[in-house]
N, C-alpha and C. Protein backbone atom coordinates (compact mmCIF):
# COMPACT_ATOMS: atom_id res chain seq x y z
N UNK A 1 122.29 90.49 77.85
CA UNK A 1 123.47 90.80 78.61
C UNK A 1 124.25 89.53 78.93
N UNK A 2 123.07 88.47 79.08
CA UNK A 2 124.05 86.90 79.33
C UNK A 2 125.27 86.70 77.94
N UNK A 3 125.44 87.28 77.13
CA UNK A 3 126.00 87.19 75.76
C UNK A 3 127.02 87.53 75.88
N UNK A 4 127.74 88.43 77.42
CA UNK A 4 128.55 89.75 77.70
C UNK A 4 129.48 88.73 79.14
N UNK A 5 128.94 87.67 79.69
CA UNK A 5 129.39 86.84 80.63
C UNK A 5 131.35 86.98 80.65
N UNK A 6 131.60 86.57 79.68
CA UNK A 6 132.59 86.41 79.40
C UNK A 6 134.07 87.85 79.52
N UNK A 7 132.77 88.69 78.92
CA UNK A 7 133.72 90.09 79.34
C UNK A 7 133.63 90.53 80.66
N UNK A 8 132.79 90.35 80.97
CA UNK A 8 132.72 90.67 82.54
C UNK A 8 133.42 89.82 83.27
N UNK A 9 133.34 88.33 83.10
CA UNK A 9 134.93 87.92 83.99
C UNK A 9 135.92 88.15 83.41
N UNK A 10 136.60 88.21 81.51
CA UNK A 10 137.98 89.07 82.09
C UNK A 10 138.03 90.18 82.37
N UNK A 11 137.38 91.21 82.50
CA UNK A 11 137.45 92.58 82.87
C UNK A 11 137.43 92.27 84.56
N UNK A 12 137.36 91.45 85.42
CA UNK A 12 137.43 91.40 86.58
C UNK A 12 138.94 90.80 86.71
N UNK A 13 138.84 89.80 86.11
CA UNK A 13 140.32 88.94 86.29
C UNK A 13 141.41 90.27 85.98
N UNK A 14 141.11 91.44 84.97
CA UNK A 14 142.22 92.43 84.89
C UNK A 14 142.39 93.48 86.18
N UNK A 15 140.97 93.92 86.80
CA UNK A 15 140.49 95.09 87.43
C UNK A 15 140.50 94.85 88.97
N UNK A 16 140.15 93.28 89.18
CA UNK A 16 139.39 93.45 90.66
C UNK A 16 141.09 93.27 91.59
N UNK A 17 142.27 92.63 90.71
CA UNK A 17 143.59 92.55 91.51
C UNK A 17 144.25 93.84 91.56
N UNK A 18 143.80 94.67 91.11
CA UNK A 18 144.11 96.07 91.21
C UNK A 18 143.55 96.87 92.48
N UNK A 19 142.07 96.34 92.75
CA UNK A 19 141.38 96.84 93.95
C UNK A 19 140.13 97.42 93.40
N UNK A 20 140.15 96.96 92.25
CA UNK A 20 138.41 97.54 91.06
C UNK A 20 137.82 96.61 92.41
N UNK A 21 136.46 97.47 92.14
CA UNK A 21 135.22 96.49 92.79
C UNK A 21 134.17 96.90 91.71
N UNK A 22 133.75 95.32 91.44
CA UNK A 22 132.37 95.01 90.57
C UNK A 22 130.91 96.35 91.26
N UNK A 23 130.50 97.05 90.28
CA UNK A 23 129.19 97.42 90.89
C UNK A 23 128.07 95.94 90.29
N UNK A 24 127.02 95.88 91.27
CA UNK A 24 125.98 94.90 91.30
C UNK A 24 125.29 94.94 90.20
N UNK A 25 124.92 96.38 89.75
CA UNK A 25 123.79 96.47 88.95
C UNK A 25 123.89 96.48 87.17
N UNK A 26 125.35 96.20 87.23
CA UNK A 26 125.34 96.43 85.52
C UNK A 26 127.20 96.01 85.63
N UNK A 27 127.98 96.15 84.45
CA UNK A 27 129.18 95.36 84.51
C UNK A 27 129.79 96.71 84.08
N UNK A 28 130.70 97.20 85.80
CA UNK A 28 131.10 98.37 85.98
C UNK A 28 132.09 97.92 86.68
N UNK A 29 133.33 98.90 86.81
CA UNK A 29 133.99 98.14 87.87
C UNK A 29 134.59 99.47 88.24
N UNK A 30 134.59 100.00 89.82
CA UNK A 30 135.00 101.46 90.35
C UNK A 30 136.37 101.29 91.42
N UNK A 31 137.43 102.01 91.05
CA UNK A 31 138.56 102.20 92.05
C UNK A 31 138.40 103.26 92.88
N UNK A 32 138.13 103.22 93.79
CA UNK A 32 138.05 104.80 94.93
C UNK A 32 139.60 104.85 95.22
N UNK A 33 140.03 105.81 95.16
CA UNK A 33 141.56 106.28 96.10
C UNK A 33 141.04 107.62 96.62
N UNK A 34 141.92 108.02 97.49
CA UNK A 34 141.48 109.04 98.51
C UNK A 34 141.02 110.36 97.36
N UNK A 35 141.87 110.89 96.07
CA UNK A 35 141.27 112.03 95.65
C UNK A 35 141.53 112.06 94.23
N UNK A 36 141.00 110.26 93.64
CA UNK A 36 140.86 109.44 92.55
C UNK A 36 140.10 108.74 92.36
N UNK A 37 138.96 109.05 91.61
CA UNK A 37 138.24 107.76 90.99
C UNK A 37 138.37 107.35 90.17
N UNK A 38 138.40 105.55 89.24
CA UNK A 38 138.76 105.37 88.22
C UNK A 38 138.02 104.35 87.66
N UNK A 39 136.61 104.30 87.08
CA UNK A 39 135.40 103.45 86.29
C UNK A 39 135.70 102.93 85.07
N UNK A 40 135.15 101.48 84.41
CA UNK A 40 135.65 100.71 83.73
C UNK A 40 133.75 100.63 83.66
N UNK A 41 133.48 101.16 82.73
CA UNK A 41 132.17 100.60 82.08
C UNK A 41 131.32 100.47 81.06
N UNK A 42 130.83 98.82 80.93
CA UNK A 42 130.47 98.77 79.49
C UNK A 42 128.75 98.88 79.39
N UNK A 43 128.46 99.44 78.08
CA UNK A 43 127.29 99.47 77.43
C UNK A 43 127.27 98.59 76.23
N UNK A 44 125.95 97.89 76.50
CA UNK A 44 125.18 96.71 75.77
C UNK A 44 124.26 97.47 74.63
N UNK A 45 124.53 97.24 73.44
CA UNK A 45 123.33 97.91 72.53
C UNK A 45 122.87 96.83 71.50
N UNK A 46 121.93 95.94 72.24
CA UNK A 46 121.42 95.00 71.85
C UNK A 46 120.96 95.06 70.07
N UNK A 47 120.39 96.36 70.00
CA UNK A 47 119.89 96.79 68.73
C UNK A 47 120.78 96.92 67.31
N UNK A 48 122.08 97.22 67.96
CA UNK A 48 123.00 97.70 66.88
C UNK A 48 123.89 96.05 67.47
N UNK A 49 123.34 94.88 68.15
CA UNK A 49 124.31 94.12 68.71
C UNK A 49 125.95 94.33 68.58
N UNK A 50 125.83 95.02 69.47
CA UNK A 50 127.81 96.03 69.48
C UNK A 50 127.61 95.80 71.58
N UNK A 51 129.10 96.41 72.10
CA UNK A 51 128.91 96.87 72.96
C UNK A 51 130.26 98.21 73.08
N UNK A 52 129.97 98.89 73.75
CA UNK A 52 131.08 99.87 74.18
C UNK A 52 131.49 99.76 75.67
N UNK A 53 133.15 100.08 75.57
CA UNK A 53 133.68 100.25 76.93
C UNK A 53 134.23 101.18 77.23
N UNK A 54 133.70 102.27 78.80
CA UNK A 54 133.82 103.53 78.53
C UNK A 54 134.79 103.58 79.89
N UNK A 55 136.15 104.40 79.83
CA UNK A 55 137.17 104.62 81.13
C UNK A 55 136.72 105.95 81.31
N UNK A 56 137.10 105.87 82.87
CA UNK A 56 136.64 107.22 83.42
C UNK A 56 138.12 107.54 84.18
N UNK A 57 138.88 108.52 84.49
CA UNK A 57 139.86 108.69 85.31
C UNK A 57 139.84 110.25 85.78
N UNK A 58 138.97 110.33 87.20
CA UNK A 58 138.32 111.65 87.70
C UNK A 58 139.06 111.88 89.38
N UNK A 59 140.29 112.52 89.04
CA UNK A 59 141.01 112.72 89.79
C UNK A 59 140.57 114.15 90.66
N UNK A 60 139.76 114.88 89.93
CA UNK A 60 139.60 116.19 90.48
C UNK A 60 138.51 116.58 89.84
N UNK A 61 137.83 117.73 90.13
CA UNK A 61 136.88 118.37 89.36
C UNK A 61 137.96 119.49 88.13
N UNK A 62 139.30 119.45 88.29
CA UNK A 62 139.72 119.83 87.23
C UNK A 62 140.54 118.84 86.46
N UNK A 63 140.82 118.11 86.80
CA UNK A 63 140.93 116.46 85.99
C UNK A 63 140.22 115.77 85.99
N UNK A 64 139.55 115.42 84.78
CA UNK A 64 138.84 114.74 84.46
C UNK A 64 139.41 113.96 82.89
N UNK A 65 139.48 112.50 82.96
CA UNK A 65 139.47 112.18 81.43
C UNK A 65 138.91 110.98 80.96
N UNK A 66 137.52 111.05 80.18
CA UNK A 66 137.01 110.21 79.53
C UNK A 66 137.46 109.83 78.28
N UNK A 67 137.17 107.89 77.53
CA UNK A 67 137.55 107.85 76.50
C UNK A 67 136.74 106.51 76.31
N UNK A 68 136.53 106.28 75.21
CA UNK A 68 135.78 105.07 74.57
C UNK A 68 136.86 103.93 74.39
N UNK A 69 137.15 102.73 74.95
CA UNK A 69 138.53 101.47 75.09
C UNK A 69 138.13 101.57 72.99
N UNK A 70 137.45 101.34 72.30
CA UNK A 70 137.00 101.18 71.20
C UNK A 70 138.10 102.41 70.11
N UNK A 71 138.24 103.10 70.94
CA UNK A 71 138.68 104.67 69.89
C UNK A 71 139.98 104.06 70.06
N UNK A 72 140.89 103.88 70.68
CA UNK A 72 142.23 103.32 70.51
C UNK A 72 142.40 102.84 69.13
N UNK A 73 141.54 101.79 68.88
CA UNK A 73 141.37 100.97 67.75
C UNK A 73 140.85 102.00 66.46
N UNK A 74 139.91 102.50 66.90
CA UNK A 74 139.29 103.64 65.86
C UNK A 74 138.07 103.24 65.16
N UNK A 75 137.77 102.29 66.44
CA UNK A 75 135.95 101.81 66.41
C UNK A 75 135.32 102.86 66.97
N UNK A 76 133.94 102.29 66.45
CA UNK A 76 132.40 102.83 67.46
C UNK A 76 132.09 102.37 68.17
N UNK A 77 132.67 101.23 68.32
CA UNK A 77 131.81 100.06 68.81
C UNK A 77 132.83 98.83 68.93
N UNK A 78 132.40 97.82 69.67
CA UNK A 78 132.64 96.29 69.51
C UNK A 78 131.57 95.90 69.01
N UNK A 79 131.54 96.08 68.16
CA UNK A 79 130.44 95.22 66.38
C UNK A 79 130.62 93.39 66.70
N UNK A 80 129.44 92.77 67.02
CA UNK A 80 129.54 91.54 67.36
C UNK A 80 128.72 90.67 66.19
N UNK A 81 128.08 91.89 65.27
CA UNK A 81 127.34 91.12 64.08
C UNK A 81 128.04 89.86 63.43
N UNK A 82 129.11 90.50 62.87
CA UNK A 82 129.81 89.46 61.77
C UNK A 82 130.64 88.55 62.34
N UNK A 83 131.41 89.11 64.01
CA UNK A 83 132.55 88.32 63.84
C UNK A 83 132.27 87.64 65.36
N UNK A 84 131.33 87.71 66.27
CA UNK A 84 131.08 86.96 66.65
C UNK A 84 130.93 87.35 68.16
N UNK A 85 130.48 86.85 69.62
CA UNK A 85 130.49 87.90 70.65
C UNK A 85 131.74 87.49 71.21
N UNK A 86 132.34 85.92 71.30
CA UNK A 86 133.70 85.45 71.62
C UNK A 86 134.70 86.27 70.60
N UNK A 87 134.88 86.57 69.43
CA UNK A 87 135.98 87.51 69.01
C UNK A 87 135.79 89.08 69.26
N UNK A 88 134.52 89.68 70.03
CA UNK A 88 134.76 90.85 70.31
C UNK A 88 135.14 91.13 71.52
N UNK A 89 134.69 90.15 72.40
CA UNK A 89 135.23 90.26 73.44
C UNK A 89 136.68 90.14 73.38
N UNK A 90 137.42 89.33 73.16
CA UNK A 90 138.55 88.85 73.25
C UNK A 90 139.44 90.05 72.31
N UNK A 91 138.67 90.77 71.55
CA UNK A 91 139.20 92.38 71.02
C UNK A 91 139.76 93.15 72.31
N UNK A 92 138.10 93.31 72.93
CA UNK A 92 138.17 94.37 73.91
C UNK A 92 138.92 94.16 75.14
N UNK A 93 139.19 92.69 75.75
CA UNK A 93 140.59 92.77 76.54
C UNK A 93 141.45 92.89 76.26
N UNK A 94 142.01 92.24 75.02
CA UNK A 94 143.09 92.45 74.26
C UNK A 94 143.47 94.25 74.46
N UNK A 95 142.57 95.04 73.75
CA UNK A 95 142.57 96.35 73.85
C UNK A 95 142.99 96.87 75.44
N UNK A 96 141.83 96.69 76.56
CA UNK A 96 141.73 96.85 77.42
C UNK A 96 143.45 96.74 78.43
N UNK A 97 143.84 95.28 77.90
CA UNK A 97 145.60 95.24 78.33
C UNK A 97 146.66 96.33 77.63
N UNK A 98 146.28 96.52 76.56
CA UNK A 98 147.22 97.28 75.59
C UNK A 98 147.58 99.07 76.22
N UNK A 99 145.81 99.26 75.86
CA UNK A 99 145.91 100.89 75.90
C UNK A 99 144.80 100.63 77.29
N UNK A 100 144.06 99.75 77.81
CA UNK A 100 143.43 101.04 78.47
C UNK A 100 143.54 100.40 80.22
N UNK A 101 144.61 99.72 80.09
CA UNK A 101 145.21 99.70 81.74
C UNK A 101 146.06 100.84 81.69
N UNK A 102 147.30 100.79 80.79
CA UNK A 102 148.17 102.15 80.77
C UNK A 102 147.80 103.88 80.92
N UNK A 103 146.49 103.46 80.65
CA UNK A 103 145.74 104.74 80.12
C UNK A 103 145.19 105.26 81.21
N UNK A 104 144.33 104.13 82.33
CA UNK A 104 143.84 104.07 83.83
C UNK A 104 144.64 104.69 84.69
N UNK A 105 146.16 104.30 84.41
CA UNK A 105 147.15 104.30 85.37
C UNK A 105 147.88 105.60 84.78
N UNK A 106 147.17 106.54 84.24
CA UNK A 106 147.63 108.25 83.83
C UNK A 106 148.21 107.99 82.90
N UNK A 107 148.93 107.32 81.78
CA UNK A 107 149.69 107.33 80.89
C UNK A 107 149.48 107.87 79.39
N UNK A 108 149.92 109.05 78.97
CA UNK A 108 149.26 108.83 77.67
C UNK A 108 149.60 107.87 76.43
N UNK A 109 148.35 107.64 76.06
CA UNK A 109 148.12 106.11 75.11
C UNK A 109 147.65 106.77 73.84
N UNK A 110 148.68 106.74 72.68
CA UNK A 110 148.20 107.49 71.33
C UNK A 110 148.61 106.06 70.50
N UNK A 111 147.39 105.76 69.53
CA UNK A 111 147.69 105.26 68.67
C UNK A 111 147.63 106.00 67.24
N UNK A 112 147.78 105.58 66.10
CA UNK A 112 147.68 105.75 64.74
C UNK A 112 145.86 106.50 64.50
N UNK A 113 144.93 105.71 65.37
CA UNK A 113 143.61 106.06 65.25
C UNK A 113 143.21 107.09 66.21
N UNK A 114 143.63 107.46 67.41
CA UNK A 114 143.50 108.63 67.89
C UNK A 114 144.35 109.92 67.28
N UNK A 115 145.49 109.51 66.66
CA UNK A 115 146.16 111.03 65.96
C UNK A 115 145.58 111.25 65.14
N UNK A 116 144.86 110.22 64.31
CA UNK A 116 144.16 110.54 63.02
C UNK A 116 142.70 111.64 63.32
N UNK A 117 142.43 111.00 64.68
CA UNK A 117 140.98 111.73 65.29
C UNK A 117 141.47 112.76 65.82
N UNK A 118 142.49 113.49 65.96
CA UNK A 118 142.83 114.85 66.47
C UNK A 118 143.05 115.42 65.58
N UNK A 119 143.95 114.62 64.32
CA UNK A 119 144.15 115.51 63.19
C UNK A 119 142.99 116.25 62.47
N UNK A 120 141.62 115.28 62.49
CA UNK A 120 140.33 115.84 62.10
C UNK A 120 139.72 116.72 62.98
N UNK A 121 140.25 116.74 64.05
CA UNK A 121 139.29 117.94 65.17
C UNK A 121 140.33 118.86 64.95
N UNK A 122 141.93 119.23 64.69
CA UNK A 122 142.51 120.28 64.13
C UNK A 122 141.98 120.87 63.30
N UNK A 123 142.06 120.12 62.25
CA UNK A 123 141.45 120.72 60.87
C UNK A 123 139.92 121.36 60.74
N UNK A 124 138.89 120.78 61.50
CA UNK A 124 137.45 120.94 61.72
C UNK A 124 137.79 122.83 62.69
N UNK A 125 138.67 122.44 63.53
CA UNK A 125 138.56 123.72 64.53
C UNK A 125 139.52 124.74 63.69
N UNK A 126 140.55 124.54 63.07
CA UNK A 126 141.25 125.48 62.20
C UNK A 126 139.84 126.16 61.14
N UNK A 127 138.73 125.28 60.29
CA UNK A 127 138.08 126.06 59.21
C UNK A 127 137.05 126.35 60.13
N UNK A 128 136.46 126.10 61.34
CA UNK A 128 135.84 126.84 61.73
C UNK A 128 136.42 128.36 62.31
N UNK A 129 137.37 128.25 62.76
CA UNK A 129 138.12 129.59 63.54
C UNK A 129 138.46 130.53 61.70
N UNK A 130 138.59 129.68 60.88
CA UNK A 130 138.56 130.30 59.38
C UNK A 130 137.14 131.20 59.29
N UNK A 131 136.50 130.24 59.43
CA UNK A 131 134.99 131.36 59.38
C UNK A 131 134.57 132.02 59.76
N UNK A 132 135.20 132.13 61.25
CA UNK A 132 134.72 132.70 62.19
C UNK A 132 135.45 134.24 61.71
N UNK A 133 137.24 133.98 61.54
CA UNK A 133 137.45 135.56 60.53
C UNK A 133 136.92 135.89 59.64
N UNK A 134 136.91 135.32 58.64
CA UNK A 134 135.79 135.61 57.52
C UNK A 134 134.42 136.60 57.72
N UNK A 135 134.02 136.16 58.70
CA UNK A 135 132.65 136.68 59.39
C UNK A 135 132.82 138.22 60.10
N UNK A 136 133.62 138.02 60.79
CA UNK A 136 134.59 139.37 61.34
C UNK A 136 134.96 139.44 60.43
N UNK A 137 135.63 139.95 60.02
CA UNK A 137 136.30 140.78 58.45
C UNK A 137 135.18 141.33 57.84
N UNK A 138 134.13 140.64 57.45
CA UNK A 138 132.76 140.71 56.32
C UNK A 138 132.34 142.07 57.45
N UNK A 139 132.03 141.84 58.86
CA UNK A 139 131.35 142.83 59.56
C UNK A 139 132.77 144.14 60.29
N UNK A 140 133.55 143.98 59.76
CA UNK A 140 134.51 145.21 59.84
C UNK A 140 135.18 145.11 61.15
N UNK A 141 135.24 143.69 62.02
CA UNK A 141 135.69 143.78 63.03
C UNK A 141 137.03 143.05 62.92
N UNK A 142 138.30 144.05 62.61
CA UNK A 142 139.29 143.63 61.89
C UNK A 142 140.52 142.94 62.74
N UNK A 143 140.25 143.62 64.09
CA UNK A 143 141.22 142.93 65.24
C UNK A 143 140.82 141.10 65.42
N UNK A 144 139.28 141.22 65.44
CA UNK A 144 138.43 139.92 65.71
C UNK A 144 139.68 138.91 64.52
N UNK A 145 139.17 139.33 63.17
CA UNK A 145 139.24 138.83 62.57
C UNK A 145 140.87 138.43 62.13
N UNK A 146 142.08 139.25 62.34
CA UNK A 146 142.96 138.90 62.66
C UNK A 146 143.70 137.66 63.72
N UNK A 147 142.54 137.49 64.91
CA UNK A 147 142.56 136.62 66.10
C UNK A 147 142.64 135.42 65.40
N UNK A 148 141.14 135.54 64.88
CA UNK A 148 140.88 133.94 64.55
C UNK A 148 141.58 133.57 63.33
N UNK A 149 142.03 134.14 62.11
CA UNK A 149 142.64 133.74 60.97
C UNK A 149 144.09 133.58 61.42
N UNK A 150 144.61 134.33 62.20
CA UNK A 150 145.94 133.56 62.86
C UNK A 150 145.64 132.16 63.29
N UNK A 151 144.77 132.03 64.50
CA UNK A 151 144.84 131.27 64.89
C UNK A 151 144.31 129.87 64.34
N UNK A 152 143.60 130.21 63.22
CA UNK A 152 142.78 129.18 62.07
C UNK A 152 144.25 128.04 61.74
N UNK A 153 145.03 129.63 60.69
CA UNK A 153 146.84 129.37 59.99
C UNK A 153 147.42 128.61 61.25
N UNK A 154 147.27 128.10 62.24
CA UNK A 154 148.17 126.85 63.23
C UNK A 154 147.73 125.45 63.22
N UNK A 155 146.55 125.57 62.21
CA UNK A 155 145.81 124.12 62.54
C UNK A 155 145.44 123.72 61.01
N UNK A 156 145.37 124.92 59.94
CA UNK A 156 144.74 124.35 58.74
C UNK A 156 145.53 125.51 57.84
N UNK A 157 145.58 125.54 56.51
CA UNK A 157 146.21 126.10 55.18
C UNK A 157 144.65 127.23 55.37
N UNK A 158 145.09 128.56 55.40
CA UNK A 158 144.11 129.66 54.44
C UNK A 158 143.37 129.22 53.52
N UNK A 159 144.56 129.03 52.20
CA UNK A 159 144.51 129.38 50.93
C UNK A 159 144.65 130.80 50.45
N UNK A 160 145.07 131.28 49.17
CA UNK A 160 145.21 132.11 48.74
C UNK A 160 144.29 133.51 49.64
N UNK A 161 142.95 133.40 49.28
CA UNK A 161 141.88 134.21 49.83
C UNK A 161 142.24 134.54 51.23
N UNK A 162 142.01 133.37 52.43
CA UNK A 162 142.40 133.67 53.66
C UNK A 162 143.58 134.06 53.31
N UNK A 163 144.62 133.97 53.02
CA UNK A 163 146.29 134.56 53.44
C UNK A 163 145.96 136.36 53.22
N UNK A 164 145.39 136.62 51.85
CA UNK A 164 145.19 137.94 51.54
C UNK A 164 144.62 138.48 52.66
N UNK A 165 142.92 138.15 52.97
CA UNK A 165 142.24 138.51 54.09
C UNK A 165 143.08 138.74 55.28
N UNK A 166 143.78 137.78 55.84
CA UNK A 166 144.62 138.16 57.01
C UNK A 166 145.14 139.39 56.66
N UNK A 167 145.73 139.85 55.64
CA UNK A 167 146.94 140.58 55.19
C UNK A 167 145.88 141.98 55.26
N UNK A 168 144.83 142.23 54.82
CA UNK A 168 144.13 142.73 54.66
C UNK A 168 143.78 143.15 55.94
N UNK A 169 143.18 142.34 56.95
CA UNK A 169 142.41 142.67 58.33
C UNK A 169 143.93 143.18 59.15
N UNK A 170 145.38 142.84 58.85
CA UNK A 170 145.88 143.13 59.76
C UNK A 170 146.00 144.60 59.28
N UNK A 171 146.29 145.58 58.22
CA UNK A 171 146.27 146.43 57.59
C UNK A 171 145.42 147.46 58.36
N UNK A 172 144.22 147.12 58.36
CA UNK A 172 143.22 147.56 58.63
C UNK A 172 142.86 147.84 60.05
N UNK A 173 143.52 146.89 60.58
CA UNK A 173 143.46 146.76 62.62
C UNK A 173 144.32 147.49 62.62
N UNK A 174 145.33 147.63 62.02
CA UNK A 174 146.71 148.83 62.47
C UNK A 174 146.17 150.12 61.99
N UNK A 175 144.99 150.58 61.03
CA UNK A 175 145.05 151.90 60.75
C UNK A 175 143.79 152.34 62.12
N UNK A 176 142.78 151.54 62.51
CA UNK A 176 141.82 151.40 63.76
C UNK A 176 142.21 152.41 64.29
N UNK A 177 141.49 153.03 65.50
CA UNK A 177 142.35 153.78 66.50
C UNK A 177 142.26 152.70 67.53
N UNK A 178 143.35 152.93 68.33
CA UNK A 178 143.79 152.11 69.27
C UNK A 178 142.71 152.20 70.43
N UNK A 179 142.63 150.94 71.51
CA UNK A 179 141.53 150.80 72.57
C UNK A 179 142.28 151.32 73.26
């Protein structure tokens, strides 16, 4: 963790003039406001020698938003193997000024590597909601299956097959008797 010295004073020099306070036991840094909390904390993974820095901004039990300072960039990690623990650090403030003060302070912060990571959880949740009609349709539940193949077609392409199938299940939900 002595390897990490360095991030932990600039992550203070950014955090503690804000009103962050250092926790003792590990290199954390917590803002209390009356019905806001807002955590700055890193993990050491000696094994994979990387570290991660994780924001917390928990305004409510229905706001809540976590994010990895690393995903901005469209890391796993601050990887300290090759390039050294002085150039990862000096990544992760760098980062830390960019996107993840703005980000602390409610703002949304999209780069090139987070649209790219939504575009893949679109597409992942479009062919699953694909299968999920597919599956309904196969078991004759044609309203089901209308739901999800619409809602698949907002996030990902059918293809030929799904477009028919829709065409098919909606056919079929309209001849149903009604609930």
């Amino acid at each position: 963790m002595a390897s990490l010295t360095r991030l932990a004073e600039g992550l203070a020099n950014e955090l503690e003039p804000l009103g962050y306070v250092r926790e003792s036991s590990r290199i954390a840094f917590v803002l209390v406001e009356l019905d806001r909390r807002r955590v700055v904390g890193v993990q050491h993974w000696l094994d994979r020698m990387a570290f991660s820095v994780q924001l917390s901004d928990m305004a409510s039990v229905n706001m809540q938003r976590h994010i990895m300072l690393e995903e901005f960039g469209g890391a796993m990690a601050y990887a300290y193997r090759d390039v050294g623990v002085a150039a990862s650090v000096e990544q992760a403030l760098a980062d830390m000024r960019r996107y993840g003060m703005p980000w602390l302070e409610g703002a949304e912060v999209t780069t090139p590597a987070l649209q790219q990571r939504s575009q893949i959880a679109a597409q992942f949740r479009g062919e699953r909601l694909r299968d999920e009609g597919v599956q309904a349709f196969r078991r004759g539940e044609y309203r089901a299956a209308v739901a999800a193949l619409q809602a698949a077609k907002t996030m990902t392409p059918l293809g030929l097959a799904g477009e028919k199938m829709l065409e098919l299940a909606r056919a079929r939900a309209l001849s149903e008797p009604g609930e």
